[in-house]
C-alpha atoms as a PDB file:
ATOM      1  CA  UNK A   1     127.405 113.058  60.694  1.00  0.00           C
ATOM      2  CA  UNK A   2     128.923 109.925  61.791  1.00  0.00           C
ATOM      3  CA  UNK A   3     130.740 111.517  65.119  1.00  0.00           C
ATOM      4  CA  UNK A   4     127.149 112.882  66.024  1.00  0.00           C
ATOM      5  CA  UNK A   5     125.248 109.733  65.749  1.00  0.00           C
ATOM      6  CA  UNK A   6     127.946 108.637  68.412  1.00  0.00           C
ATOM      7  CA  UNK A   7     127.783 111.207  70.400  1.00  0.00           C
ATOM      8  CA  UNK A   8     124.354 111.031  70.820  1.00  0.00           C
ATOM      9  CA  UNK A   9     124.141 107.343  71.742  1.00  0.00           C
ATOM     10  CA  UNK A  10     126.915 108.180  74.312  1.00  0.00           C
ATOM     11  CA  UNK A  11     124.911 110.803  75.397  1.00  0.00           C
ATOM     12  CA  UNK A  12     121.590 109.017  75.655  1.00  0.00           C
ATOM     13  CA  UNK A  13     123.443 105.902  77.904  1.00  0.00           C
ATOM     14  CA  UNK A  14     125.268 108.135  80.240  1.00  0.00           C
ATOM     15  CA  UNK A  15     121.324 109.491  80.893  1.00  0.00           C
ATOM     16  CA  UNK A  16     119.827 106.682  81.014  1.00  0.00           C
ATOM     17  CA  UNK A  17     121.690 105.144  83.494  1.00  0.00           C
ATOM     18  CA  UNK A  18     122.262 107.742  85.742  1.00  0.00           C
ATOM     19  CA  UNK A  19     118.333 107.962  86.453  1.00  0.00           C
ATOM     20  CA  UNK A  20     118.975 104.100  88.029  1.00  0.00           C
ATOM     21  CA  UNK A  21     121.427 105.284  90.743  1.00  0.00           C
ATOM     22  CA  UNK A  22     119.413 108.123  91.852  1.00  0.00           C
ATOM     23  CA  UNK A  23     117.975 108.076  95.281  1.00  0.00           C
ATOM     24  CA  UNK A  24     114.536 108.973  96.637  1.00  0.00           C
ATOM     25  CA  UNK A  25     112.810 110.087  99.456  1.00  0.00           C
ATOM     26  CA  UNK A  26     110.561 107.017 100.941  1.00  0.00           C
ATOM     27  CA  UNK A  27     108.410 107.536 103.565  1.00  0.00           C
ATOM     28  CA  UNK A  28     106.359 105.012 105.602  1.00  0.00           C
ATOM     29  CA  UNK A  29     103.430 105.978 107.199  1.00  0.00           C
ATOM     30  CA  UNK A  30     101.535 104.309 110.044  1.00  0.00           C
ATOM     31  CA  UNK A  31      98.405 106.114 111.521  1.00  0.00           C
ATOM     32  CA  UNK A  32      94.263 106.015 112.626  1.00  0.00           C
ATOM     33  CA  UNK A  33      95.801 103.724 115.168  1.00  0.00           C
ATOM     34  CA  UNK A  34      94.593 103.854 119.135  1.00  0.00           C
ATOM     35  CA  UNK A  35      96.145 101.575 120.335  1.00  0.00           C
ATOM     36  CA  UNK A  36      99.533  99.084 120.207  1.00  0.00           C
ATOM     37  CA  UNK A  37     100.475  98.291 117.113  1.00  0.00           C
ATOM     38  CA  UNK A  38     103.332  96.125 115.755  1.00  0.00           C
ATOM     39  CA  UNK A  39     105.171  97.630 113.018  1.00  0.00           C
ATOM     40  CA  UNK A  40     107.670  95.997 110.598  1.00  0.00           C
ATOM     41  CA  UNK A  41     109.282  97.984 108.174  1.00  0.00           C
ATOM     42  CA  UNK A  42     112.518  97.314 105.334  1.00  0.00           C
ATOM     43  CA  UNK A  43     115.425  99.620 105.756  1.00  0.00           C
ATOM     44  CA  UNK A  44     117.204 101.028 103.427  1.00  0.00           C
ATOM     45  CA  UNK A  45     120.347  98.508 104.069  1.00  0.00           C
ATOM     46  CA  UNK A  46     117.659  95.619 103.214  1.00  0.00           C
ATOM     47  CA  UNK A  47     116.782  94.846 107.323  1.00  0.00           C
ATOM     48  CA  UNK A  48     113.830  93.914 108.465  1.00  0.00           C
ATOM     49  CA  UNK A  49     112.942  96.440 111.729  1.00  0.00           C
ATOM     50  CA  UNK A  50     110.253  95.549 114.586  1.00  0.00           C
ATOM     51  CA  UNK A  51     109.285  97.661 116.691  1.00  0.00           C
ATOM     52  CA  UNK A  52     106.006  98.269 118.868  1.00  0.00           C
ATOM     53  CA  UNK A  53     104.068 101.805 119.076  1.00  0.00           C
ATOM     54  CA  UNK A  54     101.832 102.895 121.590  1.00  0.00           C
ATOM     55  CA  UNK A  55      99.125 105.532 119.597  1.00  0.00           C
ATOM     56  CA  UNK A  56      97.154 107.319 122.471  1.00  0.00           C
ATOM     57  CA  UNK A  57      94.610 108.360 119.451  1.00  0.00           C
ATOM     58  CA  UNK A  58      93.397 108.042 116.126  1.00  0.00           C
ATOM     59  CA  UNK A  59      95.613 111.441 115.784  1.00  0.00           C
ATOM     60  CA  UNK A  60      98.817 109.836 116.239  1.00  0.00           C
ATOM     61  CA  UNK A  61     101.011 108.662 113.711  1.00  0.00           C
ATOM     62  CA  UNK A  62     104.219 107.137 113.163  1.00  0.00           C
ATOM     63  CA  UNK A  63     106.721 107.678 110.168  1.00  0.00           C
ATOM     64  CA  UNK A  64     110.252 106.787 108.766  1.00  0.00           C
ATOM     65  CA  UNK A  65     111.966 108.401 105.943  1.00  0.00           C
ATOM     66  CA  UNK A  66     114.811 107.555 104.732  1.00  0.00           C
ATOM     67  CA  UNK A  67     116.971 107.678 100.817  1.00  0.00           C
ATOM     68  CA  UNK A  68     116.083 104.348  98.639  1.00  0.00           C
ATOM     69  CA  UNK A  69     117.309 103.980  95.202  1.00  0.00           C
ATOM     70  CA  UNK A  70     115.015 103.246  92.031  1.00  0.00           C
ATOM     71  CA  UNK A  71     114.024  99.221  92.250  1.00  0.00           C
ATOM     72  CA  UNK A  72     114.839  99.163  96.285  1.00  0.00           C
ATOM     73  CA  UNK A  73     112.295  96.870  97.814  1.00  0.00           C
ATOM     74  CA  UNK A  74     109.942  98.584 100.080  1.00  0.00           C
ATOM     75  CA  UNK A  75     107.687  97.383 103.140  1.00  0.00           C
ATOM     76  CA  UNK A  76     106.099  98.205 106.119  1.00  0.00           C
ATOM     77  CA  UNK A  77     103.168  96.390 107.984  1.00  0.00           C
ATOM     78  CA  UNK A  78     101.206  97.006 111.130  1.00  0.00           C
ATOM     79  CA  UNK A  79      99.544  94.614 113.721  1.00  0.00           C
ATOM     80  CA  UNK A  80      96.970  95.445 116.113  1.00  0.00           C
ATOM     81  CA  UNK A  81      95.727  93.859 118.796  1.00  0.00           C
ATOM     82  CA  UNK A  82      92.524  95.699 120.092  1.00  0.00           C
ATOM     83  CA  UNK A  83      89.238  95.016 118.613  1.00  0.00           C
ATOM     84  CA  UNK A  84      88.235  98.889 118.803  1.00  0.00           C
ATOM     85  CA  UNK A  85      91.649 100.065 116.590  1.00  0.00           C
ATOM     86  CA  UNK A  86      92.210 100.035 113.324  1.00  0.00           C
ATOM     87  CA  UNK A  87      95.217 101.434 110.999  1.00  0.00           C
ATOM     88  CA  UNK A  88      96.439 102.589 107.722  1.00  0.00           C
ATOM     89  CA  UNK A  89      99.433 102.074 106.467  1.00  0.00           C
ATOM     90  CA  UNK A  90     101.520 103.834 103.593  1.00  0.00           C
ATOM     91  CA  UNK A  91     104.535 104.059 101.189  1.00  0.00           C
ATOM     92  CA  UNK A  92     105.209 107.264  99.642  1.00  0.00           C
ATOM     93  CA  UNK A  93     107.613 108.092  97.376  1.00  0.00           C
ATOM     94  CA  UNK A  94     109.058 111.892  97.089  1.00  0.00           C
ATOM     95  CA  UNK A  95     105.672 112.420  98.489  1.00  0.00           C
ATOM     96  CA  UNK A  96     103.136 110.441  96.256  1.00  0.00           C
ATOM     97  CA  UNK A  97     101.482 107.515  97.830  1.00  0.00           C
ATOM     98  CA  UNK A  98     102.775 104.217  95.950  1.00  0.00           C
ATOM     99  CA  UNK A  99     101.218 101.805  98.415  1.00  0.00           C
ATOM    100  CA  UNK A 100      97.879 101.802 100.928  1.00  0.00           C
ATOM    101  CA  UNK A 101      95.917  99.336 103.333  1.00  0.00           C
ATOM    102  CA  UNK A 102      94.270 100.285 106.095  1.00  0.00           C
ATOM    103  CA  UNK A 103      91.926  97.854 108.847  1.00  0.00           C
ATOM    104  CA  UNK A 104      89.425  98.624 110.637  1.00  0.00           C
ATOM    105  CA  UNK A 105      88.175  96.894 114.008  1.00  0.00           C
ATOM    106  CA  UNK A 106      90.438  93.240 113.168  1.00  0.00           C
ATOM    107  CA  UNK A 107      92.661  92.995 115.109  1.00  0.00           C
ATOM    108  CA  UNK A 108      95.423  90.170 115.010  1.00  0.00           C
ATOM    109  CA  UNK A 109      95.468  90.904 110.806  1.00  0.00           C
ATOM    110  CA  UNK A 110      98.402  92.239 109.409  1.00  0.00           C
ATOM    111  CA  UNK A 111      98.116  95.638 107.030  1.00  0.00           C
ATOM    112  CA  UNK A 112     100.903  95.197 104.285  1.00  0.00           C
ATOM    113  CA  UNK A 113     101.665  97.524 102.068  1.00  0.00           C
ATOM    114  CA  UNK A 114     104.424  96.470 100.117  1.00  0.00           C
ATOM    115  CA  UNK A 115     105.911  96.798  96.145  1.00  0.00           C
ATOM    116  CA  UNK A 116     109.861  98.750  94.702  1.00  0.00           C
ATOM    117  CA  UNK A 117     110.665 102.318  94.379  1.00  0.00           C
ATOM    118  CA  UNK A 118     109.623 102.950  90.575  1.00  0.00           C
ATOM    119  CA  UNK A 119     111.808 103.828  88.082  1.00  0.00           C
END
């Protein structure tokens, strides 16, 4: 009875952490832009990345995905500079939105959305 209790502990540890190394799917999401747009974004080897994207439409988007592990540290932002635009931003997470803000006609305002891959 003893060796079973043991084995089951083992067991239950070896599962546990297992879950912590285990990569996801994150996907950041920029769109509803028409115009430039600033956006920052966290890699998954912890750098922050700045680029500028010209949206010709409210139909464009723009999107990284990349493999993040549970607890990773996840951001993006946007920046717009034309009073007409606006944006929403994302994180999703094997799919499910984590994180939202959108903006709509202020420009000069950063859109965050920002938090950690959940566990």
């Amino acid at each position: 009875m003893k060796k079973l209790i043991h084995l089951m502990i083992v067991l239950v540890i070896v599962f546990s952490c297992s879950k912590e190394n285990e990569t996801l799917k994150v996907e950041y999401r920029v769109s509803e832009a028409s115009a430039a747009t600033d956006i920052t974004y966290r890699n998954a080897e912890s750098e922050m990345i700045s680029e500028t994207v010209e949206f010709n439409s409210s139909e464009d988007a723009w999107n990284l995905v990349t493999d993040m592990k549970r607890g990773d540290i996840v951001f993006v932002s946007a920046l717009y500079h034309d009073s007409t635009s606006s944006v929403n931003v994302q994180v999703l997470v094997d799919g499910k939105i984590i994180k939202q803000k959108s903006s709509v006609n202020e420009p000069e305002k950063y859109v965050i959305a920002s938090g950690t891959v959940p566990y």
